[in-house]
Protein backbone atom coordinates (compact mmCIF):
# COMPACT_ATOMS: atom_id res chain seq x y z
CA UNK A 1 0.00 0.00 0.00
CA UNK A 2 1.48 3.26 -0.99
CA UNK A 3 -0.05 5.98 1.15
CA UNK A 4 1.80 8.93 -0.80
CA UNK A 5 -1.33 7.97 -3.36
CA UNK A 6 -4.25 9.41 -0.66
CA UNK A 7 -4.96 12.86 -0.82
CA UNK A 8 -4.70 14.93 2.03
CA UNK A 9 -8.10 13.97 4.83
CA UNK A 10 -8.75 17.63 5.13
CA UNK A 11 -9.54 17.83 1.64
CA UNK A 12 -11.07 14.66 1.67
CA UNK A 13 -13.31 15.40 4.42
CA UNK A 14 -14.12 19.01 3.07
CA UNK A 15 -14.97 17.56 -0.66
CA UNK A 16 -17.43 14.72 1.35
CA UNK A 17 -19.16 17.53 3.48
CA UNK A 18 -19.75 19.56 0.34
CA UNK A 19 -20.70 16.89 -1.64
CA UNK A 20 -23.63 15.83 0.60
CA UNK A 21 -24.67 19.28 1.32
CA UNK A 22 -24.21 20.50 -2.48
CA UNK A 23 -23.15 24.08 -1.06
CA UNK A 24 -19.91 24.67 0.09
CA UNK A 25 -20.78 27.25 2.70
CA UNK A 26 -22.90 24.19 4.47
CA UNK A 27 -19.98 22.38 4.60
CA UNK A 28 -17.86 25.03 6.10
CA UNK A 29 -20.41 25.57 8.98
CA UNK A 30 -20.52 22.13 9.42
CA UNK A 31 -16.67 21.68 9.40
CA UNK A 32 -16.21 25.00 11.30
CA UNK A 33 -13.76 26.46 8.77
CA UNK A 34 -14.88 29.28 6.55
CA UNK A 35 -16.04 29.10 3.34
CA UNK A 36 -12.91 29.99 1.48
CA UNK A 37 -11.24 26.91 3.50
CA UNK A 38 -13.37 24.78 1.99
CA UNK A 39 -13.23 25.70 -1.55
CA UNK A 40 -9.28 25.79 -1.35
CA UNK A 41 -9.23 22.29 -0.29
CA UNK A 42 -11.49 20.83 -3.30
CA UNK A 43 -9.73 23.29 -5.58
CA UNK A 44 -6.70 21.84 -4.64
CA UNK A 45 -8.07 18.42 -4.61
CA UNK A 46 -9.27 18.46 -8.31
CA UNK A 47 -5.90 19.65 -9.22
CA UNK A 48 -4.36 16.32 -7.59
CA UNK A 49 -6.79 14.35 -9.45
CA UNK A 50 -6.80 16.06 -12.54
CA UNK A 51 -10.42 16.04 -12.59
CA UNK A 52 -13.72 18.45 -12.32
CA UNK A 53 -15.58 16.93 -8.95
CA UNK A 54 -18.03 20.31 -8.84
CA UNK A 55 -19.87 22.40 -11.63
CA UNK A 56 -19.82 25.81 -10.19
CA UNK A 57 -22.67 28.39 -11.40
CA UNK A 58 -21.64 31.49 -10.08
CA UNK A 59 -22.29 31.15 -6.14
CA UNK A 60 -23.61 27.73 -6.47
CA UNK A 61 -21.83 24.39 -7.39
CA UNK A 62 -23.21 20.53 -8.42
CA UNK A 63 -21.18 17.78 -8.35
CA UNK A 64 -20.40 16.29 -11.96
CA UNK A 65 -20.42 12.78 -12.78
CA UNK A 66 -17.47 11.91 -11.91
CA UNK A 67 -17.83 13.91 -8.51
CA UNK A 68 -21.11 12.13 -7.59
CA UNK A 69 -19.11 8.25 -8.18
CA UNK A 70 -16.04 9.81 -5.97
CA UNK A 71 -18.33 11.11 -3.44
CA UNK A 72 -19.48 7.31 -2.81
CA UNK A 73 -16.84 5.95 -2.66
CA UNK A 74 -14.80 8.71 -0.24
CA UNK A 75 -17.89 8.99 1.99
CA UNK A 76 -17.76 4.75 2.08
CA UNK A 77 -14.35 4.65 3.33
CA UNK A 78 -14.55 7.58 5.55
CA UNK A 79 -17.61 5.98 7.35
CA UNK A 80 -15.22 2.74 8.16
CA UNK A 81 -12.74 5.20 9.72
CA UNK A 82 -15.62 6.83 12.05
CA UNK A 83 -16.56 2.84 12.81
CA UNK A 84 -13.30 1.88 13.75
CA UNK A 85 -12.73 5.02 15.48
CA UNK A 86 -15.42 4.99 17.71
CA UNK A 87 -14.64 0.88 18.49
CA UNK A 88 -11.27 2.15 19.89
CA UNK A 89 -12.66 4.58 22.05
CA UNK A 90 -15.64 2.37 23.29
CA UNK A 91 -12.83 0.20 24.64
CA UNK A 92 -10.75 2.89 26.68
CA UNK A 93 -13.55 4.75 27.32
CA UNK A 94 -15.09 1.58 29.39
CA UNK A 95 -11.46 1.56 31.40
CA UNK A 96 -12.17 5.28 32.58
CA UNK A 97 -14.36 6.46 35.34
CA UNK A 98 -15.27 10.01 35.47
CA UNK A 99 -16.74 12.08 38.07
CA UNK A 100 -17.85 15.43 37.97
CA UNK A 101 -17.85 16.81 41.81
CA UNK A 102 -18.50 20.25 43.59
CA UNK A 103 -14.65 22.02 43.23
CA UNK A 104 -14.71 22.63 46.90
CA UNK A 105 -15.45 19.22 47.93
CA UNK A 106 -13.20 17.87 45.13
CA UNK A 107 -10.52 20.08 46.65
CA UNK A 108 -10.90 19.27 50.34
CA UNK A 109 -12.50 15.95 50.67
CA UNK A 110 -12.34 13.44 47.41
CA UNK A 111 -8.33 14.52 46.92
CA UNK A 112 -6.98 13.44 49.80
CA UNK A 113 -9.20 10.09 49.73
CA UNK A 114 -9.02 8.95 45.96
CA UNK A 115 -5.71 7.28 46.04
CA UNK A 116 -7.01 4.85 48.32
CA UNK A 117 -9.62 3.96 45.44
CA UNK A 118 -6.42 4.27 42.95
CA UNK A 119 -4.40 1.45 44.70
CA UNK A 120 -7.52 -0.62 44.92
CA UNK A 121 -9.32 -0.23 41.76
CA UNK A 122 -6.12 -0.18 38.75
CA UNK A 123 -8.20 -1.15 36.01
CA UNK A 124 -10.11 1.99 35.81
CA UNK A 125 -8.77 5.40 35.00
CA UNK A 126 -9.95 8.40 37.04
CA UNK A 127 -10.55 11.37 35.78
CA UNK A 128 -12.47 14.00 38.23
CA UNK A 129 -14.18 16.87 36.90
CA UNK A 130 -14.45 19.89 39.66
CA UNK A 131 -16.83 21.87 38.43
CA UNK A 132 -19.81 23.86 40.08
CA UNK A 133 -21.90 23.38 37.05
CA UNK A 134 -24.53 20.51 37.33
CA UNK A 135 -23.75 17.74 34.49
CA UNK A 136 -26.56 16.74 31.72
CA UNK A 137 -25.74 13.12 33.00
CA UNK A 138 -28.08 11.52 30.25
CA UNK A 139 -25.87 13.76 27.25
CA UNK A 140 -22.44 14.31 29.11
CA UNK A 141 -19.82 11.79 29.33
CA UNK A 142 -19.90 11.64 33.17
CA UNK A 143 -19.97 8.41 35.07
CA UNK A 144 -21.25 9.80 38.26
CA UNK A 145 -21.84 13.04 39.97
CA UNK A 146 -21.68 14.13 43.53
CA UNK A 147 -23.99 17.28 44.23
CA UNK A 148 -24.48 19.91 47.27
CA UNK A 149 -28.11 20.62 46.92
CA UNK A 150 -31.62 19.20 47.95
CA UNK A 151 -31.83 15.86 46.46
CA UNK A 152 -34.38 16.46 44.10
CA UNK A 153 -32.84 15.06 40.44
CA UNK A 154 -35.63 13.49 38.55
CA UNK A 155 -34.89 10.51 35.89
CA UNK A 156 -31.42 9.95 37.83
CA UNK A 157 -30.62 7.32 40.75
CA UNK A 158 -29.66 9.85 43.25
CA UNK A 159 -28.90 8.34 47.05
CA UNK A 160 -27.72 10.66 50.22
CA UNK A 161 -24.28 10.25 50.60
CA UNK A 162 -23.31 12.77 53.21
CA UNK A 163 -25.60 15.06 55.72
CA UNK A 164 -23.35 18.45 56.61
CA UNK A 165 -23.23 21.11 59.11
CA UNK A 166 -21.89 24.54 59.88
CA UNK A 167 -19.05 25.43 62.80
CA UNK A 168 -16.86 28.11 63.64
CA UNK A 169 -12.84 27.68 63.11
CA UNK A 170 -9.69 29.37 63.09
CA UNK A 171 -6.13 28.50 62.92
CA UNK A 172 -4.50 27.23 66.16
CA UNK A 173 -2.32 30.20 66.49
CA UNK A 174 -5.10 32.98 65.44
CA UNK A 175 -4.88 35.96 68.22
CA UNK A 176 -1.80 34.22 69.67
CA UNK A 177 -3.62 31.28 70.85
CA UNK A 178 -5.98 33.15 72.57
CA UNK A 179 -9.50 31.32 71.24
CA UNK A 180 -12.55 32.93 72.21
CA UNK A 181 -14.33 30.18 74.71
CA UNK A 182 -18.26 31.52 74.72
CA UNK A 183 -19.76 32.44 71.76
CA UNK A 184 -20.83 36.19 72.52
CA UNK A 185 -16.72 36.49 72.77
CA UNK A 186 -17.28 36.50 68.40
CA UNK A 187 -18.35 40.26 68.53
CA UNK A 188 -14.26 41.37 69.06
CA UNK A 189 -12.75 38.91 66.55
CA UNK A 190 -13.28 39.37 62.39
CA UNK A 191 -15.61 37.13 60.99
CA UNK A 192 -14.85 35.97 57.07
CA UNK A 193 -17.54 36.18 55.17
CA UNK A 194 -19.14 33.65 52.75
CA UNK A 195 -22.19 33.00 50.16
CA UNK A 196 -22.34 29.75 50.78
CA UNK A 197 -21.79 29.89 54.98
CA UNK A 198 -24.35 31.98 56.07
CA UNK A 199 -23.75 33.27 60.06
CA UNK A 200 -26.93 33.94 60.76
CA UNK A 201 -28.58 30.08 61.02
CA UNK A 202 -25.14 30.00 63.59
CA UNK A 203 -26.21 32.85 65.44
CA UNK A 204 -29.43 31.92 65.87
CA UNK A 205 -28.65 28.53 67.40
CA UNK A 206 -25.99 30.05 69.74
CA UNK A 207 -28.83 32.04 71.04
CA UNK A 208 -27.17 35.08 69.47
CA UNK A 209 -30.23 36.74 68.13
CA UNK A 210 -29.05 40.03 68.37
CA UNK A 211 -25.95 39.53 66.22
CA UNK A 212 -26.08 41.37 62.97
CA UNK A 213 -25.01 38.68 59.68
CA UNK A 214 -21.35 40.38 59.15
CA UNK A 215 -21.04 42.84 56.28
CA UNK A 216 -17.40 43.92 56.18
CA UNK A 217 -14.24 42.42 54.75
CA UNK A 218 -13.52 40.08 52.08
CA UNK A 219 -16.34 37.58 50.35
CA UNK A 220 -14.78 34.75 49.35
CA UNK A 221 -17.54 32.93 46.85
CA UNK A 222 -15.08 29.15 46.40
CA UNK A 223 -15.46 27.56 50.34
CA UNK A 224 -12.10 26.56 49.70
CA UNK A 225 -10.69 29.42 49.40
CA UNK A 226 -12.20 30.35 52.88
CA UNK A 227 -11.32 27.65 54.27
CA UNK A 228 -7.73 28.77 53.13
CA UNK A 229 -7.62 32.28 54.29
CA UNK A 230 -9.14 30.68 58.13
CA UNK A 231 -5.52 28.79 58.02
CA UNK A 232 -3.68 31.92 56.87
CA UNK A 233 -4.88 33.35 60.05
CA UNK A 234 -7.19 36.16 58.49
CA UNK A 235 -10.00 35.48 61.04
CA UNK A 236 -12.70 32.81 62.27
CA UNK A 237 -14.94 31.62 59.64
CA UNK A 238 -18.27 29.47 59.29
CA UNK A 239 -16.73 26.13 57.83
CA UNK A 240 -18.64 22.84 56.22
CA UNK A 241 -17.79 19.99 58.66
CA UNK A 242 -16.92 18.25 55.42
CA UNK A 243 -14.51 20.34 53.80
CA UNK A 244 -12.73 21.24 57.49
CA UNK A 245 -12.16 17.85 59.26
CA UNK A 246 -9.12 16.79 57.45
CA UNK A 247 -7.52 20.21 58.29
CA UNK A 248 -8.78 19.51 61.56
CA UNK A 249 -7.03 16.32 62.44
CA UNK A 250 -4.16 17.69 61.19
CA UNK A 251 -3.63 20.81 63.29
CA UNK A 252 -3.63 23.43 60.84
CA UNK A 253 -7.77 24.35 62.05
CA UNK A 254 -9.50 24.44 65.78
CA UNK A 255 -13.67 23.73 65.61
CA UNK A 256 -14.88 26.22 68.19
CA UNK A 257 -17.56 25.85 70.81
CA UNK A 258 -17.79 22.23 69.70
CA UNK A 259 -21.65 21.80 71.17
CA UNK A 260 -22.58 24.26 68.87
CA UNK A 261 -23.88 23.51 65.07
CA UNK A 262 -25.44 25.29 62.46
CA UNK A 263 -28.08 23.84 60.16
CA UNK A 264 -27.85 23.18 56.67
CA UNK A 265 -30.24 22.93 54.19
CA UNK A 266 -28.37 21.37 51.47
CA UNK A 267 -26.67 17.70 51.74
CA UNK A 268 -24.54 15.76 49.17
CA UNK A 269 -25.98 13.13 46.84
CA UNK A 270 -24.09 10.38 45.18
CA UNK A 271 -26.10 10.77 41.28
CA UNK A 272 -26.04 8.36 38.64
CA UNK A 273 -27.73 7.63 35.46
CA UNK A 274 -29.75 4.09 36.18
CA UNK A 275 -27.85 2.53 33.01
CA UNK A 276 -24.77 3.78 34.92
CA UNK A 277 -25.33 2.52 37.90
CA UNK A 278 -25.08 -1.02 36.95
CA UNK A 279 -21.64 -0.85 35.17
CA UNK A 280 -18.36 -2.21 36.80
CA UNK A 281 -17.18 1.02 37.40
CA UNK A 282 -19.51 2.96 38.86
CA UNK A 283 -20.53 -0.02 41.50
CA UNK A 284 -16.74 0.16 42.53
CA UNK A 285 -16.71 3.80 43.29
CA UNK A 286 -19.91 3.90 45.13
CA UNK A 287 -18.91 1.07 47.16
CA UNK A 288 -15.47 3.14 47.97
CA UNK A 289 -17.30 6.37 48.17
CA UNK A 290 -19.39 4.88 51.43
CA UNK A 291 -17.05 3.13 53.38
CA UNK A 292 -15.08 6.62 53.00
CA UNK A 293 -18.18 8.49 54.39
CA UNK A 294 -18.64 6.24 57.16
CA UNK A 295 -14.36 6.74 57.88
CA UNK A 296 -15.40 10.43 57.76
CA UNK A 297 -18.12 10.03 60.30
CA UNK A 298 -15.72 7.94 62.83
CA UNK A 299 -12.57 11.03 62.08
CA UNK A 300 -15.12 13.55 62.98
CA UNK A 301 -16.42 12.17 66.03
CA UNK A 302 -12.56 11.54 67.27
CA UNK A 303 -11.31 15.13 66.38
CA UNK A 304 -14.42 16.36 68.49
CA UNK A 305 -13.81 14.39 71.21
CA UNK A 306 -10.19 15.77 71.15
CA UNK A 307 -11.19 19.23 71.67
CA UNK A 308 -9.84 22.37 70.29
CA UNK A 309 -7.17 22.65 73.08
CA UNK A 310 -5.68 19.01 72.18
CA UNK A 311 -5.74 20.02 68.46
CA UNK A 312 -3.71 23.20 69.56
CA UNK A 313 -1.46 21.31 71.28
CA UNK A 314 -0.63 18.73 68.94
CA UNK A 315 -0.26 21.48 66.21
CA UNK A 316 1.89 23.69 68.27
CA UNK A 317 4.53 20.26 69.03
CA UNK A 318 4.37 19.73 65.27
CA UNK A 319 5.58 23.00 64.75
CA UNK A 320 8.59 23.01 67.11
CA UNK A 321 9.73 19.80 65.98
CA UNK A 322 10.09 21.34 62.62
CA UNK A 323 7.23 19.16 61.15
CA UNK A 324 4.63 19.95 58.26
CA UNK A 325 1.56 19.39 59.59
């Protein structure tokens, strides 16, 4: 087979378009090329073959004989590359697993748990998709989904993975190490603000009715990146339980006036497709993504019974020993 025989596939593919269209401009919209692009490519094509594929008439063109036979033939040969094509990527695409998740909760919670899935689960390739926006799961080419919201997704399988709840936090060494221990003691510290983590529901179950929702200082709209300035030491912020635990255990965050939670109306959802739901991969991650909820549950309850001062403490040896927390 000599290969130096084939014409270019551009031209190929741009004399096919415009042959089933009959209109060269179609093709170009089709192709996303402009309409110039397209008649260079057949121009240049019929000069290869030495041959007239198009009648032109002014602003419109008609395929000639010979044009109509080629057009066959081309479009024949370039439907057994689509085929093949989309065999090869049936197969890979069946190795890889991909789930679109909340970019906050990707950040702070999935990250730091997935390469325990990894070691145990080779065959399938990963690939997580942080992004706020809610997938089309019946058009996109997402696996699974796991959603902050109210649970109501109609047409999908969509099970409660994870309840949440709101707490005060600040970095061990905010103020010196000098925590506020009541809550009415929040009124002389700075408060980061949120759109997500509301104060007032707080308030309100601290029995703070008269405190005013803040309304100074910096918004931070990703709860990551609040989460991040509370470790910088910028001031005590409203936290999800799930995005703050692991910073938690670790030192580098204190939960304050641990009796103390606020409500919230949103949970997250583990959201499938029911076709999905019954493949390989998708029963392996669900089956991980549980048992790493119900490790969550057991960390949380130990950091609480720890206790703010315990966390300090541990944080503050780290630190003198010279080690990262």
């Amino acid at each position: 087979m000599d290969l130096r025989q084939l014409p270019a596939l551009n031209a190929l593919k741009a004399f096919e378009a415009a042959a089933r269209h009959e209109s060269f401009s179609r093709a170009a919209d089709e192709l996303f090329v402009t309409h110039g692009a397209v008649s260079h490519q057949i121009r240049a094509l019929e000069g290869e073959l030495g041959v007239a594929l198009f009648a032109r008439d002014g602003k419109r063109v008609r395929l000639t004989d010979t044009g109509r036979r080629y057009a066959l033939q081309v479009r024949d040969a370039l439907t057994q590359l689509i085929h093949a094509t989309q065999e090869i990527r049936a197969g890979d695409r069946d190795r890889r697993l991909v789930v679109s998740i909340l970019s906050s909760f990707a950040a702070r919670w999935v990250t730091p748990r997935i390469g325990r899935f990894i070691e145990a689960h080779p065959e399938w390739d990963v690939e997580l998709q942080s992004t706020n926006q809610l997938a089309d799961l019946a058009r996109d080419d997402v696996d699974v989904a796991i959603r902050f919201g109210y649970g109501h997704y109609p047409g999908l399988h969509a099970e409660l993975l994870l309840d949440e709840i709101f707490f005060p936090a600040c970095s061990p060494g905010f103020n010196g190490g000098r925590l506020p221990t009541e809550p009415r003691e929040l009124a002389g510290f700075p408060l980061l603000r949120s759109d997500d983590e509301l104060w007032r529901p707080w308030f309100d179950a601290a029995g703070l009715t008269d405190f005013p929702e803040p309304k100074r200082g910096v918004l931070y709209q990703d709860s990551s990146n609040l989460l991040q300035a509370t470790m910088d030491g910028q001031g005590i912020a409203l936290v999800r339980r799930s995005l703050a635990v692991h910073e938690i255990t670790l030192g580098r965050l204190v939960r304050l006036f641990k009796d103390i939670d606020g409500p919230s109306p949103w949970r997250y959802y583990f959201i499938c497709t029911p076709q999905r739901l019954e493949t390989g991969r998708v029963q392996a991650f669900r089956t991980w993504v549980f048992d790493e909820v119900a490790r969550f549950r057991k960390l949380y309850e130990d950091a609480c019974e720890a206790g703010p001062l315990m966390t300090a403490a541990a944080a503050a040896l780290r630190e003198r020993a010279g080690e990262a927390p």
